[in-house]
N, C-alpha and C. Protein backbone atom coordinates (compact mmCIF):
# COMPACT_ATOMS: atom_id res chain seq x y z
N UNK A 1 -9.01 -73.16 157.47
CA UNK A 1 -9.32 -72.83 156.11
C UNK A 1 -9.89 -71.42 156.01
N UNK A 2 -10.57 -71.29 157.14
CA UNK A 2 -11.21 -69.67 157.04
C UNK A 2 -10.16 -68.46 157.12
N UNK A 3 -9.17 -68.84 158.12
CA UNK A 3 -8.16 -68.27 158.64
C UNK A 3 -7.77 -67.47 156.99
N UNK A 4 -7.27 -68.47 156.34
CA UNK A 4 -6.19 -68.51 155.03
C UNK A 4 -7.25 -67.42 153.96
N UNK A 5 -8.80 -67.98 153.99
CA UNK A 5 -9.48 -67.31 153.43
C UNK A 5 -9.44 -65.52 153.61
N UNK A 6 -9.81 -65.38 154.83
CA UNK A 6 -10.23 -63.82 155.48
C UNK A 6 -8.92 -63.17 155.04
N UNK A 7 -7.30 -63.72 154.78
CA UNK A 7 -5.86 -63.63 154.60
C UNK A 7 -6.06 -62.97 153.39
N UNK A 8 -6.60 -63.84 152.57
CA UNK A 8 -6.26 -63.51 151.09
C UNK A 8 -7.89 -62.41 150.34
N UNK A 9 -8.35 -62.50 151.09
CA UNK A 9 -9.29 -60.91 150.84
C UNK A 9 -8.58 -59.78 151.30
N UNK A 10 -8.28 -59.49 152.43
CA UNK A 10 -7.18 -58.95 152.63
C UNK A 10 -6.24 -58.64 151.94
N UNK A 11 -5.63 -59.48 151.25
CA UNK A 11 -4.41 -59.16 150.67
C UNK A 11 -5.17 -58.57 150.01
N UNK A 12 -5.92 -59.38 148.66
CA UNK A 12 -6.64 -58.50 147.85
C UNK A 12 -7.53 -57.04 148.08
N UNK A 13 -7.45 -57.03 148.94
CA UNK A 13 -8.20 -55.76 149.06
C UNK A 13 -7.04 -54.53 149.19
N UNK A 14 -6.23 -55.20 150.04
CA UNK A 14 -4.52 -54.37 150.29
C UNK A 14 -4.08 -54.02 148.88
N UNK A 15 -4.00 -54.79 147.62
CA UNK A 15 -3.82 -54.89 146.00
C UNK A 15 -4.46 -53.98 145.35
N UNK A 16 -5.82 -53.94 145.52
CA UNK A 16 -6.48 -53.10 144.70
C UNK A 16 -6.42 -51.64 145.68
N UNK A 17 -5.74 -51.08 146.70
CA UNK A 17 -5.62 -49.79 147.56
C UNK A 17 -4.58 -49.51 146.75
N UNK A 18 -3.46 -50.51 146.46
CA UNK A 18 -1.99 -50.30 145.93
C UNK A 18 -2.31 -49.78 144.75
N UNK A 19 -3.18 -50.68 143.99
CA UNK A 19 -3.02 -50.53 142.15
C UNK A 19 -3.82 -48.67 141.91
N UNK A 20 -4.88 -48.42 143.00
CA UNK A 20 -5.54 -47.32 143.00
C UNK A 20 -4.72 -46.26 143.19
N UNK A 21 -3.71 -46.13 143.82
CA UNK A 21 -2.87 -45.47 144.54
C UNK A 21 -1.85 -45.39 143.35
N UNK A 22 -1.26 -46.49 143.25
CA UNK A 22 -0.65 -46.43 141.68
C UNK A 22 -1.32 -45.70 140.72
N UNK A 23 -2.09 -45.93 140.16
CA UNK A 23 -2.89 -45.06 139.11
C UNK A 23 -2.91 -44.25 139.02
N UNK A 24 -3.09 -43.30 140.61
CA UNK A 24 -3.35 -42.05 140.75
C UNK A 24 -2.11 -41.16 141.00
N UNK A 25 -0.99 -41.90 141.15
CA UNK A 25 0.33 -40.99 141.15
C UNK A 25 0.59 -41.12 139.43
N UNK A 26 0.65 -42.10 138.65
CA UNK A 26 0.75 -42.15 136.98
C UNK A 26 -0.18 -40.91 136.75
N UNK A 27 -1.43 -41.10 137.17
CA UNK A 27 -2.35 -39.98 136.61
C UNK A 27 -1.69 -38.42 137.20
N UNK A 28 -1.10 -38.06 137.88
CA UNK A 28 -0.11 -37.02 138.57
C UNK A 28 0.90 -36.75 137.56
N UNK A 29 1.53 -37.66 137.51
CA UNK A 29 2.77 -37.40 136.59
C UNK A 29 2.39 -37.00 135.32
N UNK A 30 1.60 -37.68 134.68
CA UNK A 30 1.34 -36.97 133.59
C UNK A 30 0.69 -36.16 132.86
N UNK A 31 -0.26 -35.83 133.86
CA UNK A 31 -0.82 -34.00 134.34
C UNK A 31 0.44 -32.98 134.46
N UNK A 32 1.37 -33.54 135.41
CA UNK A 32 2.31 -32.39 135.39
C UNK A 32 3.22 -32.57 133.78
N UNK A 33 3.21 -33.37 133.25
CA UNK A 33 4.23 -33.83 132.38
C UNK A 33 3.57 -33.12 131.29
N UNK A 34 2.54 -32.92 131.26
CA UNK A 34 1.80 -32.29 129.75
C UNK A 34 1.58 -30.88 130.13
N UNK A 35 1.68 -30.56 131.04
CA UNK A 35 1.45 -29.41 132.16
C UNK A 35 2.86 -28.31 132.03
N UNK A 36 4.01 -29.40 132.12
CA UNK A 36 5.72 -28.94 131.64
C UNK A 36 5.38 -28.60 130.08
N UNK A 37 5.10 -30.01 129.04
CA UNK A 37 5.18 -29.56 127.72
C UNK A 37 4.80 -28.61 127.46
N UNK A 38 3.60 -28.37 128.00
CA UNK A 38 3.01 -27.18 127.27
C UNK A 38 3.47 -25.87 127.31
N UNK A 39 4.54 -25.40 128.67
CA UNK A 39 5.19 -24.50 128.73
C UNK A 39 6.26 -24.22 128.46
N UNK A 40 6.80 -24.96 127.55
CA UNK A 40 7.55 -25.18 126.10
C UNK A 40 8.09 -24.03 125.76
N UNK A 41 6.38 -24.12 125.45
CA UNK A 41 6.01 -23.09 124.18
C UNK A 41 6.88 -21.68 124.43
N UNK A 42 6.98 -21.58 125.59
CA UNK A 42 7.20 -19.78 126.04
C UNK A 42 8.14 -19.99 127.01
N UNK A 43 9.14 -21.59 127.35
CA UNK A 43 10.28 -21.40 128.18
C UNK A 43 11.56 -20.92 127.61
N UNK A 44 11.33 -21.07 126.52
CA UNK A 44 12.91 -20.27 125.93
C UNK A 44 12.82 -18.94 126.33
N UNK A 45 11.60 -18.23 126.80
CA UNK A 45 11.72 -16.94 127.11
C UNK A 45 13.09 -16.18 127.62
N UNK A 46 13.10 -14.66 127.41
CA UNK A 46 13.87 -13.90 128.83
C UNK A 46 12.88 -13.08 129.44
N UNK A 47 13.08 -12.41 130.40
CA UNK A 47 11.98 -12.09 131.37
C UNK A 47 11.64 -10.86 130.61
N UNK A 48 12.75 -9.98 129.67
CA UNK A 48 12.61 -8.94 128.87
C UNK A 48 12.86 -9.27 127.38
N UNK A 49 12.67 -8.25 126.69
CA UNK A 49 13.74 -8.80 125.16
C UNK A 49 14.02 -7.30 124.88
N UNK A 50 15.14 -7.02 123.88
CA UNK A 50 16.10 -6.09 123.41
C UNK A 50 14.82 -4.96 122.54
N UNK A 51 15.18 -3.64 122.56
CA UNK A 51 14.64 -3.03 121.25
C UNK A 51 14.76 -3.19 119.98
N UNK A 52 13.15 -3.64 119.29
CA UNK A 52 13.62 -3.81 117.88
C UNK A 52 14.06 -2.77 117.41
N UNK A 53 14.85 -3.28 115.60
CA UNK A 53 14.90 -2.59 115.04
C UNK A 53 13.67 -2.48 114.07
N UNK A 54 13.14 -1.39 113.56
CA UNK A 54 12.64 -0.97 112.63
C UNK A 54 11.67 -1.56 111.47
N UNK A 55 12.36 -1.35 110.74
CA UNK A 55 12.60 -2.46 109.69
C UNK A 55 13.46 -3.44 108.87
N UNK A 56 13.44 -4.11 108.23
CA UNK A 56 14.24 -5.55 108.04
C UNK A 56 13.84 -5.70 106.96
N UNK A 57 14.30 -6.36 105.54
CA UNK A 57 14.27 -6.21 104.55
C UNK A 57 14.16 -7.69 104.52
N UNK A 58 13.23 -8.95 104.27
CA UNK A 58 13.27 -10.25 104.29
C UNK A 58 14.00 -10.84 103.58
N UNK A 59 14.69 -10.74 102.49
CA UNK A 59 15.90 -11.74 102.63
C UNK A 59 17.27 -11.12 103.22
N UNK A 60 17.44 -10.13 104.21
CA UNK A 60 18.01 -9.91 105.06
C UNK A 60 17.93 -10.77 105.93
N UNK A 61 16.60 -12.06 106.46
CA UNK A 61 16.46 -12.70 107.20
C UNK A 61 17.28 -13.79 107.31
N UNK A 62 17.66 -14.34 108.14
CA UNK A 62 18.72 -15.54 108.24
C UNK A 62 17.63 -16.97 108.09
N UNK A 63 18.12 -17.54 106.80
CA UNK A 63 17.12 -18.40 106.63
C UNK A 63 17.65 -19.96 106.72
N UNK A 64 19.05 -19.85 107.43
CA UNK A 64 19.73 -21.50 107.58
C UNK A 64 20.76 -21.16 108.72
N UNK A 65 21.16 -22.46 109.42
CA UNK A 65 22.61 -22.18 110.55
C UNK A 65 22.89 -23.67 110.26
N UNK A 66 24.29 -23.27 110.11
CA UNK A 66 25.16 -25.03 110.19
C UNK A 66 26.11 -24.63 110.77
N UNK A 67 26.09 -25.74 111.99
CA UNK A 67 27.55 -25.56 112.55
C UNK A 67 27.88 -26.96 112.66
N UNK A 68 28.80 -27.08 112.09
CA UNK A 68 29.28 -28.25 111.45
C UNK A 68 30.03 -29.26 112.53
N UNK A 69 30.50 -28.69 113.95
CA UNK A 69 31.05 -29.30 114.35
C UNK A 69 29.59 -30.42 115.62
N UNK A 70 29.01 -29.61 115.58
CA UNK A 70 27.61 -30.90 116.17
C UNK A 70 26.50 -30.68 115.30
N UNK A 71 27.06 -31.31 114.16
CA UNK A 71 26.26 -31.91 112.78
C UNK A 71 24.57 -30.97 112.83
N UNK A 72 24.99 -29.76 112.84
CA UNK A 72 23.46 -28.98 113.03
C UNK A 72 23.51 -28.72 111.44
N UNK A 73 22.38 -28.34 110.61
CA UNK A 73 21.63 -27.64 109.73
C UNK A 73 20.74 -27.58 109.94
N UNK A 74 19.94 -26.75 110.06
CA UNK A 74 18.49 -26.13 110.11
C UNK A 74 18.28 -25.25 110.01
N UNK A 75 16.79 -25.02 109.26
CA UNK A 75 16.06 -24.33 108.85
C UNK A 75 15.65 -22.90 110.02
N UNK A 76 16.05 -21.39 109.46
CA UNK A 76 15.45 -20.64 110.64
C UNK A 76 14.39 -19.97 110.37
N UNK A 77 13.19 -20.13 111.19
CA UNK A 77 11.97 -18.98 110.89
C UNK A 77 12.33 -17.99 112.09
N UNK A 78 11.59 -16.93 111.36
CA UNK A 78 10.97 -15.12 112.65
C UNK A 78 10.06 -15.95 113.57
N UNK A 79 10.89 -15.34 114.15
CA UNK A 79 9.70 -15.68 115.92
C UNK A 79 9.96 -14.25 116.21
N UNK A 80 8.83 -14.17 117.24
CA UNK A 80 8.59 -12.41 117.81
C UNK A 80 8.16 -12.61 119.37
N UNK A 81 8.09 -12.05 119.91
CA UNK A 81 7.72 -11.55 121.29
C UNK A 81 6.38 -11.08 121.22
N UNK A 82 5.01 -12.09 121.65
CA UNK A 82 3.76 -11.22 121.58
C UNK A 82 3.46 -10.89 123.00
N UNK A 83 3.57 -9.98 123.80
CA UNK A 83 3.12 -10.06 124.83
C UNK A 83 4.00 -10.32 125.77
N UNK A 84 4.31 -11.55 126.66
CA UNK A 84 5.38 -12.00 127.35
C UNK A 84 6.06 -13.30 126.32
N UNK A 85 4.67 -13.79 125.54
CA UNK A 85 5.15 -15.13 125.31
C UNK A 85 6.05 -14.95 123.83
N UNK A 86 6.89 -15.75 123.93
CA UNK A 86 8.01 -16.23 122.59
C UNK A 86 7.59 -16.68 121.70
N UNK A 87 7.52 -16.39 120.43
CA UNK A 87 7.28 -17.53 119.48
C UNK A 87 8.08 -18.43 119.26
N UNK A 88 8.09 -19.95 119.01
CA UNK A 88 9.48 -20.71 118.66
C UNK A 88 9.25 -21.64 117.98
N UNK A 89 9.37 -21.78 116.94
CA UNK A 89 9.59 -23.08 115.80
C UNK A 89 10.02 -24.56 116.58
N UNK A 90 9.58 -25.37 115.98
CA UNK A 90 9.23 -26.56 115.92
C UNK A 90 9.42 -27.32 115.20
N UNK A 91 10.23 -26.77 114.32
CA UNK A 91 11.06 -28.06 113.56
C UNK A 91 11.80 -27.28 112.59
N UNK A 92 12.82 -26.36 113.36
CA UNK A 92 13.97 -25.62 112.97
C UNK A 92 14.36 -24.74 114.36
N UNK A 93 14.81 -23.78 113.92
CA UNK A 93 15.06 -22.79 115.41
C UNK A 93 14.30 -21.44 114.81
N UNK A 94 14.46 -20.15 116.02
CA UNK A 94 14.16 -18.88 115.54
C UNK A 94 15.21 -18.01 115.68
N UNK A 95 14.30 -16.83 114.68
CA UNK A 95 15.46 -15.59 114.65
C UNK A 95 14.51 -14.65 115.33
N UNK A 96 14.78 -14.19 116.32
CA UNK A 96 13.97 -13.04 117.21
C UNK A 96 14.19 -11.96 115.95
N UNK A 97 12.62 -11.40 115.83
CA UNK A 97 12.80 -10.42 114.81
C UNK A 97 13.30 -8.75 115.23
N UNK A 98 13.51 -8.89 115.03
CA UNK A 98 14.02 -7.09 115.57
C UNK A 98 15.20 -6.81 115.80
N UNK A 99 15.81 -7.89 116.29
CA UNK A 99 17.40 -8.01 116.82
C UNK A 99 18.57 -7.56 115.10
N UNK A 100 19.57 -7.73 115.84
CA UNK A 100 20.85 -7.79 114.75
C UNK A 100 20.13 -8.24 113.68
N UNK A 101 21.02 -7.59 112.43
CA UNK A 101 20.97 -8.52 111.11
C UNK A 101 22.05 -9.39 110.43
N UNK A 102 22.37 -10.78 110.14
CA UNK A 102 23.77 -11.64 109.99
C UNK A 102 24.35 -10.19 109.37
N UNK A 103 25.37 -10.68 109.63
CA UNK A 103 26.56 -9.74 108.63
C UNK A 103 27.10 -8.18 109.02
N UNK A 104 26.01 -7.94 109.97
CA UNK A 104 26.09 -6.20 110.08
C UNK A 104 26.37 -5.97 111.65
N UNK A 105 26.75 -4.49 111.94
CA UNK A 105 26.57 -4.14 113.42
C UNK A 105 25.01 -4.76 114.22
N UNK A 106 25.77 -5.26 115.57
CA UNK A 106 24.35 -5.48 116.14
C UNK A 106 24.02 -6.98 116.86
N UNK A 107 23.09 -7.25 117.71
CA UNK A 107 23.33 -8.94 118.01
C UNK A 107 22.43 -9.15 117.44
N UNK A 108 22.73 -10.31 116.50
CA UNK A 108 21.46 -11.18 116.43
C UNK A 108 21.45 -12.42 117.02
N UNK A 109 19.88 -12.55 117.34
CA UNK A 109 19.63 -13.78 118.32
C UNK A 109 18.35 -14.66 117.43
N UNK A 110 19.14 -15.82 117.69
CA UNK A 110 18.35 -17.34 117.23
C UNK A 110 18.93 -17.98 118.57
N UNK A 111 17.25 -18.51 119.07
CA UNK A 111 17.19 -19.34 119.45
C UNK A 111 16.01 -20.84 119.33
N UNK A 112 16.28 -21.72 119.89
CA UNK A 112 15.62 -23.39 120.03
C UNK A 112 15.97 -24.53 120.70
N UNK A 113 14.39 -24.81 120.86
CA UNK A 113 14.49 -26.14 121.74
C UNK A 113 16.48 -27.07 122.27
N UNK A 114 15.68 -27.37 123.18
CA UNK A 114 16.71 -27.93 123.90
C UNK A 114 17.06 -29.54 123.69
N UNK A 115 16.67 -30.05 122.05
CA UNK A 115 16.40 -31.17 121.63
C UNK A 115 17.51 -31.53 120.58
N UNK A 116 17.94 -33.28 120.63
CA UNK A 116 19.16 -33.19 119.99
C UNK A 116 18.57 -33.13 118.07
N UNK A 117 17.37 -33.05 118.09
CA UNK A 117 17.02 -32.74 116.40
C UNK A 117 17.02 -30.62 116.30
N UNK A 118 17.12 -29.96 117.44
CA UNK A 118 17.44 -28.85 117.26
C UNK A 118 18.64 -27.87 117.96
N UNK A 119 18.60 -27.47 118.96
CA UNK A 119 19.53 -26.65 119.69
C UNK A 119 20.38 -27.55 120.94
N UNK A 120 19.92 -28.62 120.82
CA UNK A 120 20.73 -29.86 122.18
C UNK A 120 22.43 -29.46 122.28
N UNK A 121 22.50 -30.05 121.06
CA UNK A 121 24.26 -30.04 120.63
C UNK A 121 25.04 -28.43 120.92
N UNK A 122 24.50 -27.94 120.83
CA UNK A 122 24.79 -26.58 121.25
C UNK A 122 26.01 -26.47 122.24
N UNK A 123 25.46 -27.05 122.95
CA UNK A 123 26.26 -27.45 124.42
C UNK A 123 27.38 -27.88 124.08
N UNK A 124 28.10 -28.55 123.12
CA UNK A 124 29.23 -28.90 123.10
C UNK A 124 30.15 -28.12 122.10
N UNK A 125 29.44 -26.86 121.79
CA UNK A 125 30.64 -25.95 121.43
C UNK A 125 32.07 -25.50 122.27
N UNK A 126 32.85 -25.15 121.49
CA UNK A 126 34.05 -24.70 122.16
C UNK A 126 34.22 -23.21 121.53
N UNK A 127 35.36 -22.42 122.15
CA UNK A 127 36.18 -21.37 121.77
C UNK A 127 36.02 -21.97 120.25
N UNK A 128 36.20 -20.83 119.25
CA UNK A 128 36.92 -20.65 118.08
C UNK A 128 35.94 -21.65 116.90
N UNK A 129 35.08 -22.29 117.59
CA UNK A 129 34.06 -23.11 116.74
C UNK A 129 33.15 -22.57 115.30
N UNK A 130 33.31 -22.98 114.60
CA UNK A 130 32.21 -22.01 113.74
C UNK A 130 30.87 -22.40 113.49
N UNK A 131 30.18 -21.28 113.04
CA UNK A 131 29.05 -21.29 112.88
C UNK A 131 28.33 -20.69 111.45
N UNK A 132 27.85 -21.23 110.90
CA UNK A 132 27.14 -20.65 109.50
C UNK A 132 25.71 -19.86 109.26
N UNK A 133 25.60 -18.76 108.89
CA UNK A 133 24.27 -18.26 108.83
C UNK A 133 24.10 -17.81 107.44
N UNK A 134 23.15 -18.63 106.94
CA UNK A 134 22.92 -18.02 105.22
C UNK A 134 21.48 -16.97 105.44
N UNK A 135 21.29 -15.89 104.68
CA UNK A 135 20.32 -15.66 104.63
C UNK A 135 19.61 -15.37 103.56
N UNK A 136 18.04 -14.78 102.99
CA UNK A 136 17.86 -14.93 102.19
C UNK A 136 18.29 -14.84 100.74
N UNK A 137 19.13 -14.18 100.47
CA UNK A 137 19.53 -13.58 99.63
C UNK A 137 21.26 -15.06 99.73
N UNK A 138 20.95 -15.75 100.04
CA UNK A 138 21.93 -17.18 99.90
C UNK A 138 23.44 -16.49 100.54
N UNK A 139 23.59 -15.37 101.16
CA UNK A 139 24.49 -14.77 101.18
C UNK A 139 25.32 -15.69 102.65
N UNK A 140 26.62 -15.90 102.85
CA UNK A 140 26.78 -16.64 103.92
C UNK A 140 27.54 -15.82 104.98
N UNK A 141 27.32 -15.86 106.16
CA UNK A 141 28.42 -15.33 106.98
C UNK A 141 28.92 -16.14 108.44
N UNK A 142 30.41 -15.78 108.59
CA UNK A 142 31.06 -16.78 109.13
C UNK A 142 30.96 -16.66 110.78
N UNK A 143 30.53 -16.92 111.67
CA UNK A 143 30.93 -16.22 113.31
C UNK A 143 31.93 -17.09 113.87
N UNK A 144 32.68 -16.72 114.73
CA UNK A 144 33.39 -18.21 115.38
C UNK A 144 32.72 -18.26 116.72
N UNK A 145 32.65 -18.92 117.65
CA UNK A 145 32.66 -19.03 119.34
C UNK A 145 33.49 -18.45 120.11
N UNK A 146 32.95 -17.42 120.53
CA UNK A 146 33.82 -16.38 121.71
C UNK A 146 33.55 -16.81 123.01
N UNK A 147 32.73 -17.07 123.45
CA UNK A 147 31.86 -17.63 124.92
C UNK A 147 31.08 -18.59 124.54
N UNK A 148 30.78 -19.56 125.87
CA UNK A 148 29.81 -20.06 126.33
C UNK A 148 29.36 -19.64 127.52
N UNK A 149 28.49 -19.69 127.93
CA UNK A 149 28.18 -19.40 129.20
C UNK A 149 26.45 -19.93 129.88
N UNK A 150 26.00 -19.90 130.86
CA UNK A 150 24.76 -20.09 131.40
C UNK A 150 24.71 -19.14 132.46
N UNK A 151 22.84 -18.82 132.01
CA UNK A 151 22.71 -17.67 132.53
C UNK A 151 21.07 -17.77 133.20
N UNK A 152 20.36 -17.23 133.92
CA UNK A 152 18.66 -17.36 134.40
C UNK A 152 18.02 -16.06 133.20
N UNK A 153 17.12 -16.77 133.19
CA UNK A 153 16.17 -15.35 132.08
C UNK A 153 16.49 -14.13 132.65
N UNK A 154 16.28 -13.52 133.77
CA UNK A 154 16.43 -12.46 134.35
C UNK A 154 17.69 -11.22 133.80
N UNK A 155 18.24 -12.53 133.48
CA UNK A 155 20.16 -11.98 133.25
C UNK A 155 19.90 -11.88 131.55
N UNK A 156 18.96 -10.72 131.23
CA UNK A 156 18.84 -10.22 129.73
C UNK A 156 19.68 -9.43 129.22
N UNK A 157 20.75 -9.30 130.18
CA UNK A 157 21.83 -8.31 129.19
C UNK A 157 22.79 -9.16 128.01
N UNK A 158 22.66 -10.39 128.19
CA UNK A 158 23.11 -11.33 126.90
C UNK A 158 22.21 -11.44 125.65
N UNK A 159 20.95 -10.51 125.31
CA UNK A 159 20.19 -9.93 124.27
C UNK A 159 20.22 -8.59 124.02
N UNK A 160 21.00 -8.02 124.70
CA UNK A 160 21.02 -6.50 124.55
C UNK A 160 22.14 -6.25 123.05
N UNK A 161 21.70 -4.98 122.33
CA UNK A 161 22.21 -4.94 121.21
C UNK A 161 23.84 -4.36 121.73
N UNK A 162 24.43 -4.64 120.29
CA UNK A 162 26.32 -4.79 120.37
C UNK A 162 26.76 -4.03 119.62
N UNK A 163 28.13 -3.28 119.71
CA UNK A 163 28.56 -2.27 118.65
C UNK A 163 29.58 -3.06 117.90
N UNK A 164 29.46 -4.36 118.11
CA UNK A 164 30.31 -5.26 116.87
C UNK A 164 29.28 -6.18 116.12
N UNK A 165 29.45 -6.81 115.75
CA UNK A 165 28.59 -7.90 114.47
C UNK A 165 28.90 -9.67 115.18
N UNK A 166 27.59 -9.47 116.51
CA UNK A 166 27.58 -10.60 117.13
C UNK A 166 26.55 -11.31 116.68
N UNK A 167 26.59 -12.53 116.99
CA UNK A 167 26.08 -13.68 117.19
C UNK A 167 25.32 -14.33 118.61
N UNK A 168 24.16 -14.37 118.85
CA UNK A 168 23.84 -15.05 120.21
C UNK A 168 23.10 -16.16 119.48
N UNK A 169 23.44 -17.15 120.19
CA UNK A 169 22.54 -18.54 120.08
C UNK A 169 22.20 -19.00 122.00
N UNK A 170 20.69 -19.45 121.92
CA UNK A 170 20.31 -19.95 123.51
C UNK A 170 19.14 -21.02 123.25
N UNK A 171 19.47 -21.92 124.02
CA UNK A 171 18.89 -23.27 124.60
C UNK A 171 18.05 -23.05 125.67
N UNK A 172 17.26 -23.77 126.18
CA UNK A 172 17.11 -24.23 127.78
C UNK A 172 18.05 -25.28 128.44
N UNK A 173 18.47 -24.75 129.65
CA UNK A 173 19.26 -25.46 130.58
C UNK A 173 18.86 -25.99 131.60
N UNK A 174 19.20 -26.57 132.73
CA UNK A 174 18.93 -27.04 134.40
C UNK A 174 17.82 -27.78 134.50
N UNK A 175 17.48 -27.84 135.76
CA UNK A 175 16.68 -28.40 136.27
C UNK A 175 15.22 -28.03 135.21
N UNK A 176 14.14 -28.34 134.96
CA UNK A 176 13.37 -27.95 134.65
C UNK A 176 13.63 -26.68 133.68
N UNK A 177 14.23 -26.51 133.01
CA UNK A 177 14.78 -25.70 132.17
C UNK A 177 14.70 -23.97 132.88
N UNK A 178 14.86 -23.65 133.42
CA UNK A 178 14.98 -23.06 134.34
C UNK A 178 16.28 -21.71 134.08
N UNK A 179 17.23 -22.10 133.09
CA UNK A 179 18.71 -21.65 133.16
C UNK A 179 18.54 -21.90 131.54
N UNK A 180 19.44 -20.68 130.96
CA UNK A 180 19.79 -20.56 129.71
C UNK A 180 21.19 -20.84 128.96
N UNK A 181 21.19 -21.61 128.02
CA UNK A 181 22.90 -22.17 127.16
C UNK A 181 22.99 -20.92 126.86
N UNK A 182 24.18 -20.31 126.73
CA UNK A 182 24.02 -19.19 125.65
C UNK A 182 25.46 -19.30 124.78
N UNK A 183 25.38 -18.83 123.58
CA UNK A 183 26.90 -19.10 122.65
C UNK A 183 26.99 -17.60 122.18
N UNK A 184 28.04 -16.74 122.75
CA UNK A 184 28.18 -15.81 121.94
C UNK A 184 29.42 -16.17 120.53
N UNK A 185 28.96 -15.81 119.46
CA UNK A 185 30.20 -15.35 118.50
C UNK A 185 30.02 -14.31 118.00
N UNK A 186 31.23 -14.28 117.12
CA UNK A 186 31.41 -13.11 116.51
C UNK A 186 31.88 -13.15 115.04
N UNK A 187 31.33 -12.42 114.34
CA UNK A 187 31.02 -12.42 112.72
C UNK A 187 32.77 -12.48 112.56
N UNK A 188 33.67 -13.03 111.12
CA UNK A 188 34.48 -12.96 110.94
C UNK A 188 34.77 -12.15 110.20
N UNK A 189 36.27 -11.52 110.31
CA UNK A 189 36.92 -10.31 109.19
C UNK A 189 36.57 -10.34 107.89
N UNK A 190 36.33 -11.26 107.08
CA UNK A 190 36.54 -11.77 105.84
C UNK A 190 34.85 -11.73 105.77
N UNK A 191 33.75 -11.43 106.27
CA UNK A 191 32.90 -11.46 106.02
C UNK A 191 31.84 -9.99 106.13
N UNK A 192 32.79 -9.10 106.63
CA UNK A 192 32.61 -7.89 107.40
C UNK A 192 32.75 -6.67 106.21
């Protein structure tokens, strides 16, 4: 009877090493897991960003994107570059301020989250796809999909300004987001 006894302290004692041990890898994970979120905030980064322009006339600003073929509409705010870190909306996408303006010579770049309520769908553009950018002034202009491609922050020459009337859109990609979606288009004739 003692035998069975001294057995099952044991075990129990073996149980509560396990459940401690357990705890403390949960408590791990979600240190690093809030540890990831929080660098969110500033992973859409590129390691550089493009020269602004100047000035910008606010309803020059692109204030909507629908691309109809992965059921996107949303809302776009100015995000800026303070420092290293990105600004990025949170429940729409951004328009890096300084860049291109819709409609004119120049790239402009919007980007957002890598979430299927914002920039997720992204990913399943094709060639020739369109894309909608209204801006303030309700004015609309058309781009289609010239590229897709993925690229590492480093590789900032996909923000560098254009002597045609482009379009960049970028996600986070890979492992740990690590790698960038990127969609180039290009503004259409009929809107030019």
């Amino acid at each position: 009877m003692r035998h069975s006894r001294g057995k099952k302290i044991l075990f129990q004692g073996k149980r509560g090493l396990l459940l401690i041990l357990f705890s403390f890898l949960l408590f791990a994970a979600a240190g690093f897991l809030k540890g990831y979120q929080e660098s969110q905030q500033e992973n859409l980064s590129f390691d550089s960003a493009p020269k602004f322009i100047e000035k910008i006339e606010e309803s020059d600003l692109p204030t909507q994107i629908i691309i109809p073929k992965v059921r996107i509409d949303l809302p776009v705010f100015p995000g800026k570059v303070v420092g290293d870190k990105w600004e990025i909306a949170n429940k729409g996408v951004s328009y890096l301020l300084g860049t291109g303006i819709p409609g004119r010579i120049g790239n402009t770049i919007i980007y957002g989250h890598n979430k299927k309520n914002q920039f997720g769908p992204i990913r399943w553009l094709k060639k020739d796809d369109e894309i909608k950018i209204i801006n303030g002034k309700k004015e609309e202009f058309i781009y289609k999909v010239a590229e897709t491609k993925v690229v590492y922050p480093n590789q900032v020459e996909v923000l560098a300004p254009t002597q045609d009337s482009t379009l960049t859109l970028y996600t986070c990609a890979g492992i740990l987001d690590r790698q960038r979606f990127v969609i180039i288009a290009r503004l259409q004739p009929k809107n030019i």
